[in-house]
Protein backbone atom coordinates (compact mmCIF):
# COMPACT_ATOMS: atom_id res chain seq x y z
CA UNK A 1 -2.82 -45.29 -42.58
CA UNK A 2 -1.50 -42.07 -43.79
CA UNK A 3 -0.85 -39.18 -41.67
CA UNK A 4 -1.55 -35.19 -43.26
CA UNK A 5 -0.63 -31.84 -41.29
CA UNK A 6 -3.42 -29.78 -40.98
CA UNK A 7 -3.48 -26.07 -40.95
CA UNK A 8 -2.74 -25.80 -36.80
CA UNK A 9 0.22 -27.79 -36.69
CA UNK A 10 -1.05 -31.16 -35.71
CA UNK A 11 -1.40 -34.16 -37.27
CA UNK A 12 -4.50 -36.13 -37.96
CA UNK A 13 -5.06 -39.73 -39.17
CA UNK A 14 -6.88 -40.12 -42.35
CA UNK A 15 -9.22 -42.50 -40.43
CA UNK A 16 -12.38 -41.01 -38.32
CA UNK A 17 -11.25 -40.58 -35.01
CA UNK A 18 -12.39 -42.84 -32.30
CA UNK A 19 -14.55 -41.90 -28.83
CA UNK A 20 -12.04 -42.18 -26.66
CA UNK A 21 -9.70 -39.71 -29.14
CA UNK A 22 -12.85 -37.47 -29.49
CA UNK A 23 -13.27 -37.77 -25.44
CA UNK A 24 -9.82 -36.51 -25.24
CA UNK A 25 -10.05 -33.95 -27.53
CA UNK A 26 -13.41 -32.48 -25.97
CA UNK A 27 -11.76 -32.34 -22.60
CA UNK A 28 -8.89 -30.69 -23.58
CA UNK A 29 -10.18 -27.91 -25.25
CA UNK A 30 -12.95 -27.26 -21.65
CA UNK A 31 -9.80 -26.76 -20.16
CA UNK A 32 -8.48 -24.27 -22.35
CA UNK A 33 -11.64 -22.76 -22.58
CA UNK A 34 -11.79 -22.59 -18.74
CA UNK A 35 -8.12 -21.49 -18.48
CA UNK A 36 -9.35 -18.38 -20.96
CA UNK A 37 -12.31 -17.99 -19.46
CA UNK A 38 -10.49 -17.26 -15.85
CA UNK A 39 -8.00 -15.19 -17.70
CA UNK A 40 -10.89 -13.00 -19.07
CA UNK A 41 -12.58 -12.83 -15.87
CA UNK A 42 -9.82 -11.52 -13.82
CA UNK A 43 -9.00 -8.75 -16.59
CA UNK A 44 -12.86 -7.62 -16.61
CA UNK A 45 -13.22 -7.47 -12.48
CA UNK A 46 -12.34 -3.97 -12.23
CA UNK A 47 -13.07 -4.25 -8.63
CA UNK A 48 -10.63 -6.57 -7.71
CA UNK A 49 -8.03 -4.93 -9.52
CA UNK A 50 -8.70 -1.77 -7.93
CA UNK A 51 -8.67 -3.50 -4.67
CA UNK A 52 -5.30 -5.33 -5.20
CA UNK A 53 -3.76 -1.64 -6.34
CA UNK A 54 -5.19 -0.01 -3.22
CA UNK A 55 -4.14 -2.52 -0.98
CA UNK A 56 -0.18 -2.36 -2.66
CA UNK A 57 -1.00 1.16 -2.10
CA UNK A 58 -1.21 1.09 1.67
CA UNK A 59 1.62 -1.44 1.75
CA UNK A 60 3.79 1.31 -0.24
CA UNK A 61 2.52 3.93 2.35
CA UNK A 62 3.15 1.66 5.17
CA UNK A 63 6.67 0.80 4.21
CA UNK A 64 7.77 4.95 3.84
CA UNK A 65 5.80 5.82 7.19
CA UNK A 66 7.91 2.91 9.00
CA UNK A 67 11.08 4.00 7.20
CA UNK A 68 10.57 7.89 8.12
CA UNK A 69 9.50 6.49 11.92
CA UNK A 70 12.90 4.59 12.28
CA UNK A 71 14.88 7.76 10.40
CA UNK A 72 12.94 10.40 13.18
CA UNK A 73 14.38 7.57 16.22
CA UNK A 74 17.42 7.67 14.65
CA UNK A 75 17.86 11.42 14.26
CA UNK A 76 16.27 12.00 17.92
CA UNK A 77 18.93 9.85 19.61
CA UNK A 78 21.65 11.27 17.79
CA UNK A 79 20.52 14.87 18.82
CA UNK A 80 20.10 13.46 22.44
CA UNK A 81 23.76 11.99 22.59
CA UNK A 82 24.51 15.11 21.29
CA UNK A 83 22.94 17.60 23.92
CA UNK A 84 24.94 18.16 27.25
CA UNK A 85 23.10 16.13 30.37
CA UNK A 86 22.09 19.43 32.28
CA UNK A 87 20.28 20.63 29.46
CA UNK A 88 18.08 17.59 29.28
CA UNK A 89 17.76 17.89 32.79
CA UNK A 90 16.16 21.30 32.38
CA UNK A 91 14.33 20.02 29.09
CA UNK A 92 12.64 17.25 31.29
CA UNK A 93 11.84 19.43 34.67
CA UNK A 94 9.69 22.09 31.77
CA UNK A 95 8.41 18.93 30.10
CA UNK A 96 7.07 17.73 33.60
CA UNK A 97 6.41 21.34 34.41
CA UNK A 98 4.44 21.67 31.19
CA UNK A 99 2.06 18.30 32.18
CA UNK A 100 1.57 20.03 35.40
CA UNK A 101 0.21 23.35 33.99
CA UNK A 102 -1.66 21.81 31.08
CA UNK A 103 -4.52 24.21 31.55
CA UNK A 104 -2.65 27.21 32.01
CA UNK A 105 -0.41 26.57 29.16
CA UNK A 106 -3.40 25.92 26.77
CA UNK A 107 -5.36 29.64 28.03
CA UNK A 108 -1.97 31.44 27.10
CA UNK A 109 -1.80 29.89 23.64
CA UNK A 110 -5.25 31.03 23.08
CA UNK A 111 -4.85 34.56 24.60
CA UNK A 112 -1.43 34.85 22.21
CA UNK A 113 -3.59 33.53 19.28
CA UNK A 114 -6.04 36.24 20.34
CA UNK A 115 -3.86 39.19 19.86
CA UNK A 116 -1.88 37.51 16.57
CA UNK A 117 -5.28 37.72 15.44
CA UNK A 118 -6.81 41.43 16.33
CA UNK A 119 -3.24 42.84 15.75
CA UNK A 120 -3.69 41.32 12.56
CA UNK A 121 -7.25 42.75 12.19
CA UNK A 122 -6.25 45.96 13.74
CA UNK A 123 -2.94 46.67 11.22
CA UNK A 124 -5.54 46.43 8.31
């Protein structure tokens, strides 16, 4: 029996090959074919891909929203370690002040948006 090389690298008997070679042979290739065919598929599903950049996407945007959250906490408690205790007194009796007088507080931002606006209107 005489072995020759054929043009792919393998090497083939000079005798017919039998079923059980041909069997082999047949299945092998399916699965390459089906490994190509997958490969293919997930290249041509546009959809998908879009959906697997858009959900990195949000991951990305999570990740720098969390990261600027924990800088802000940072930066407030530095600033209120920083600030004397009677003016955070003060800061907290107008803060409680403020949720007290919600209404009133909201009328005088509109009246002073009011005037911003026909002074505005007026100096042209």
């Amino acid at each position: 029996m005489t072995h020759d090389s054929n043009s792919n690298g393998t090497s083939r008997s000079s005798e017919a090959p039998g079923p059980d070679e041909l069997r082999e042979q047949v299945q092998g290739t399916r699965e390459e074919l089906g490994i190509t065919l997958e490969a293919l598929a997930g290249k041509a599903d546009v959809k998908t891909q879009a959906q697997e950049k858009a959900d990195a996407a949000k991951a990305r945007a999570r990740d720098v929203a969390h990261d600027a959250q924990d800088r802000a906490a940072g930066l407030l408690h530095a600033a209120h370690d920083r600030t004397p205790e009677p003016v955070r007194q003060h800061a907290a009796q107008a803060g409680a002040a403020a949720r007290q007088h919600q209404g009133l507080l909201i009328a005088g931002a509109a009246a002073l948006a009011l005037a911003v606006l026909l002074s505005r209107r007026w100096r042209k």
